[in-house]
N, C-alpha and C. Protein backbone atom coordinates (compact mmCIF):
# COMPACT_ATOMS: atom_id res chain seq x y z
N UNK A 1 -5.79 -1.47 -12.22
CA UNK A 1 -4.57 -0.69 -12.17
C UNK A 1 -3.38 -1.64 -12.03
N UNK A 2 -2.30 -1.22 -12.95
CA UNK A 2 -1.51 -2.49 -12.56
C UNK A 2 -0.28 -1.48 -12.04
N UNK A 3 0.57 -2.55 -10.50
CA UNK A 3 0.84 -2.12 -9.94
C UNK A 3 2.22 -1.98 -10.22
N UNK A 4 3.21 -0.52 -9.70
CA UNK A 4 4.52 -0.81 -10.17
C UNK A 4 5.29 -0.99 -8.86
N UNK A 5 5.93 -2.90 -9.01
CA UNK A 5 6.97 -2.62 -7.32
C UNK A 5 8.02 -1.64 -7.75
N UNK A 6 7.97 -1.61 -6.59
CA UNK A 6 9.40 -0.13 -5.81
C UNK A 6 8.71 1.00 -5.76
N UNK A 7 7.15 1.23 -6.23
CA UNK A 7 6.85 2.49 -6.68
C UNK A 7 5.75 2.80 -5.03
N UNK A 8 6.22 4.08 -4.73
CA UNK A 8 5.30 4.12 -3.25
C UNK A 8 4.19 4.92 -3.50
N UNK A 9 2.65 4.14 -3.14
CA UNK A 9 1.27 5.11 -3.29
C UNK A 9 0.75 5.12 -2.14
N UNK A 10 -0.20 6.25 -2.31
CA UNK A 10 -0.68 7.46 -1.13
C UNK A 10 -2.10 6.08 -1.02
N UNK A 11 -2.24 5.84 0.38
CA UNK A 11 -3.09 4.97 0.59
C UNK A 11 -3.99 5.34 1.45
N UNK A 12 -5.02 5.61 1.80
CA UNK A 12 -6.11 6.14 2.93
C UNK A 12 -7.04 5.15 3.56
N UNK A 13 -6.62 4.79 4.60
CA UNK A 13 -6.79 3.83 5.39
C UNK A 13 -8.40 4.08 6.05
N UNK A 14 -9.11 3.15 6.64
CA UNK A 14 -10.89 3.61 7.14
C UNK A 14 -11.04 4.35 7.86
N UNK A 15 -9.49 4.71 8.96
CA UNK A 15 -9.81 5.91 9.78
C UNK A 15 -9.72 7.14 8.88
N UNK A 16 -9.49 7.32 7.98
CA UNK A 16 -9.23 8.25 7.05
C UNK A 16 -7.68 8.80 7.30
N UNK A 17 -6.81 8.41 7.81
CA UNK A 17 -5.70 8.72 8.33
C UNK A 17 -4.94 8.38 6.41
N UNK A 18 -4.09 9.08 6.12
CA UNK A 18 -3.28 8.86 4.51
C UNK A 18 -1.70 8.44 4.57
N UNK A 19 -1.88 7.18 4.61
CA UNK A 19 -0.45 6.53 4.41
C UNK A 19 0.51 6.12 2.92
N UNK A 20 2.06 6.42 3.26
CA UNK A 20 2.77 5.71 1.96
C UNK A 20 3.21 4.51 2.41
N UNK A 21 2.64 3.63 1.07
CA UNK A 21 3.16 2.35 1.14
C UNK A 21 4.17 1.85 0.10
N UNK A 22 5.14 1.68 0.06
CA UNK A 22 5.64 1.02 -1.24
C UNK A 22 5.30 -0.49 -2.00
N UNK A 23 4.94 -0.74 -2.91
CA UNK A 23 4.74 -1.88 -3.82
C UNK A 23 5.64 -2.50 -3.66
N UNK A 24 5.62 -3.62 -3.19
CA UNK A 24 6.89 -4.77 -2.68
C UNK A 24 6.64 -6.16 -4.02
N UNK A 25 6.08 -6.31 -4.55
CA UNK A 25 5.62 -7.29 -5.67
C UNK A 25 4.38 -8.43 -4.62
N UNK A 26 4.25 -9.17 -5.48
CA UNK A 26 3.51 -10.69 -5.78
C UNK A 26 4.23 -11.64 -4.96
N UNK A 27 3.75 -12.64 -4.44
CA UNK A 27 4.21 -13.57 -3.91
C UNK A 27 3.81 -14.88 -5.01
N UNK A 28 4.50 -16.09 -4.70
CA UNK A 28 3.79 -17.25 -5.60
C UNK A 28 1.97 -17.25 -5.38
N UNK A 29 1.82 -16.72 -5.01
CA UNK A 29 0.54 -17.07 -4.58
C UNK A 29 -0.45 -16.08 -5.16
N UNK A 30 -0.03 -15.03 -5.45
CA UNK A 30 -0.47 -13.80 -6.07
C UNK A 30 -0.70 -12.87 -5.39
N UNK A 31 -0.32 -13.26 -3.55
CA UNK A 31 -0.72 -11.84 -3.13
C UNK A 31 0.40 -10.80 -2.93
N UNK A 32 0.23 -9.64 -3.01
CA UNK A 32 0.52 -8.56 -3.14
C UNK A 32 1.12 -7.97 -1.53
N UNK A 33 2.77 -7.73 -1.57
CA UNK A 33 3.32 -7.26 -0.34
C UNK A 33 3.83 -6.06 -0.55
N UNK A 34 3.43 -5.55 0.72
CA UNK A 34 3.76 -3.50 0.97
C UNK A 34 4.54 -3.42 2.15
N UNK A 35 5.17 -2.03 1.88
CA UNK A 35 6.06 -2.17 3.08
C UNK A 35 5.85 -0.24 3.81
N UNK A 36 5.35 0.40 4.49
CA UNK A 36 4.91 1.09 5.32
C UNK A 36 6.02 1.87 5.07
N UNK A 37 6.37 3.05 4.53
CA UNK A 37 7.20 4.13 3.65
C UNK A 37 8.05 4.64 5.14
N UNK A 38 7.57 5.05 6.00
CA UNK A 38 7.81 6.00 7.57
C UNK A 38 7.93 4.64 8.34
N UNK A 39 7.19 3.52 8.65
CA UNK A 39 7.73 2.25 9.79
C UNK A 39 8.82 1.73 8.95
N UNK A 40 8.98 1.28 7.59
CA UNK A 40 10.16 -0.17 7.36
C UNK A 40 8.97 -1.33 7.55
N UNK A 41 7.72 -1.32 8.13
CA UNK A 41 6.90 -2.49 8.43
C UNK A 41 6.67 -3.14 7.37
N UNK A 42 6.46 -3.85 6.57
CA UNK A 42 6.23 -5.43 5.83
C UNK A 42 4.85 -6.07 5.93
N UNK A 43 4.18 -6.19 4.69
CA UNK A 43 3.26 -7.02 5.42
C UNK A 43 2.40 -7.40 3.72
N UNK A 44 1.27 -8.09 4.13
CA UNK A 44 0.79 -8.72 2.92
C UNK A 44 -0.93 -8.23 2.80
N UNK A 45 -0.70 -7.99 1.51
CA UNK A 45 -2.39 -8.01 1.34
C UNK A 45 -3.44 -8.81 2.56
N UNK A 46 -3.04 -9.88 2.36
CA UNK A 46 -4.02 -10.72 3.28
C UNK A 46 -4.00 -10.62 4.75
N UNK A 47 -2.88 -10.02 5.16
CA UNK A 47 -2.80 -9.88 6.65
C UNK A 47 -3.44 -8.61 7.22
N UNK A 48 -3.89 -7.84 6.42
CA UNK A 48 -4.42 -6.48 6.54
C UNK A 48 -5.84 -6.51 7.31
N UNK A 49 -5.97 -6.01 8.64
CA UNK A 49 -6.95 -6.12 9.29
C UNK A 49 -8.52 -4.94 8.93
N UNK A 50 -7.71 -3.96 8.47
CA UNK A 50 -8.57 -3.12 8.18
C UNK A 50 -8.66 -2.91 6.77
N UNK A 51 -10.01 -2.18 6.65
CA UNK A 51 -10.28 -1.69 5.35
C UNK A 51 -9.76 0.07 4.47
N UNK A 52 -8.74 -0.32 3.40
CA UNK A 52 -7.77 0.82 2.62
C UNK A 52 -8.31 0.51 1.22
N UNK A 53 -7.87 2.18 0.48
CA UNK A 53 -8.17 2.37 -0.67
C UNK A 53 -6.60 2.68 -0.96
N UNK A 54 -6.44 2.83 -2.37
CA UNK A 54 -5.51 3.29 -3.02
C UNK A 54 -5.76 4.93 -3.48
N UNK A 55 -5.11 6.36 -3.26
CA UNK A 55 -5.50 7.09 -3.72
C UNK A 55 -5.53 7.36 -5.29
N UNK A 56 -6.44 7.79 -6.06
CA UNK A 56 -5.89 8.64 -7.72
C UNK A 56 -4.60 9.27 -7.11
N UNK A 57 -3.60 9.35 -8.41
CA UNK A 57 -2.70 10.05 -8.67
C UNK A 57 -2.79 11.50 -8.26
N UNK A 58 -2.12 12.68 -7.40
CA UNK A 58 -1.88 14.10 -7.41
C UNK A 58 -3.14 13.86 -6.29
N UNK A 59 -3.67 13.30 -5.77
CA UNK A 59 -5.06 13.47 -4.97
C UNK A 59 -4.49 13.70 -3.46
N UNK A 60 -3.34 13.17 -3.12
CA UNK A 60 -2.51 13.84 -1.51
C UNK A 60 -1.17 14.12 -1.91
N UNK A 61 -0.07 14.82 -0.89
CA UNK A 61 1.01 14.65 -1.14
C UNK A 61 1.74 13.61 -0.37
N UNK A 62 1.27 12.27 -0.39
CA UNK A 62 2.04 11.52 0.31
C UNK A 62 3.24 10.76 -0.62
């Protein structure tokens, strides 16, 4: 799936809890930064302690 920054997706985290994240782009490095739609929080693919999916499209209303 390729990703669109600025664009915010419905993400479902291992507690099953369903978060928006917005697509923040690529770093030089290739990883991938999001920023928490409801905190303003920031953060990077790699710093992510737990295990998230991306939802299909129309699958929540987040």
């Amino acid at each position: 799936m390729e990703l669109e920054t600025g664009r915010i997706y419905p993400v479902r985290l291992c507690s099953g809890e369903i978060r928006a994240w917005r697509f923040e782009g690529r770093d030089g490095r290739g990883f991938a930064w999001w920023r928490d739609a409801e905190t303003g929080v920031g953060f990077s693919e790699a710093g992510v302690l737990y295990a998230w999916e991306l939802l299909p499209e129309g699958e929540c209303d987040a």
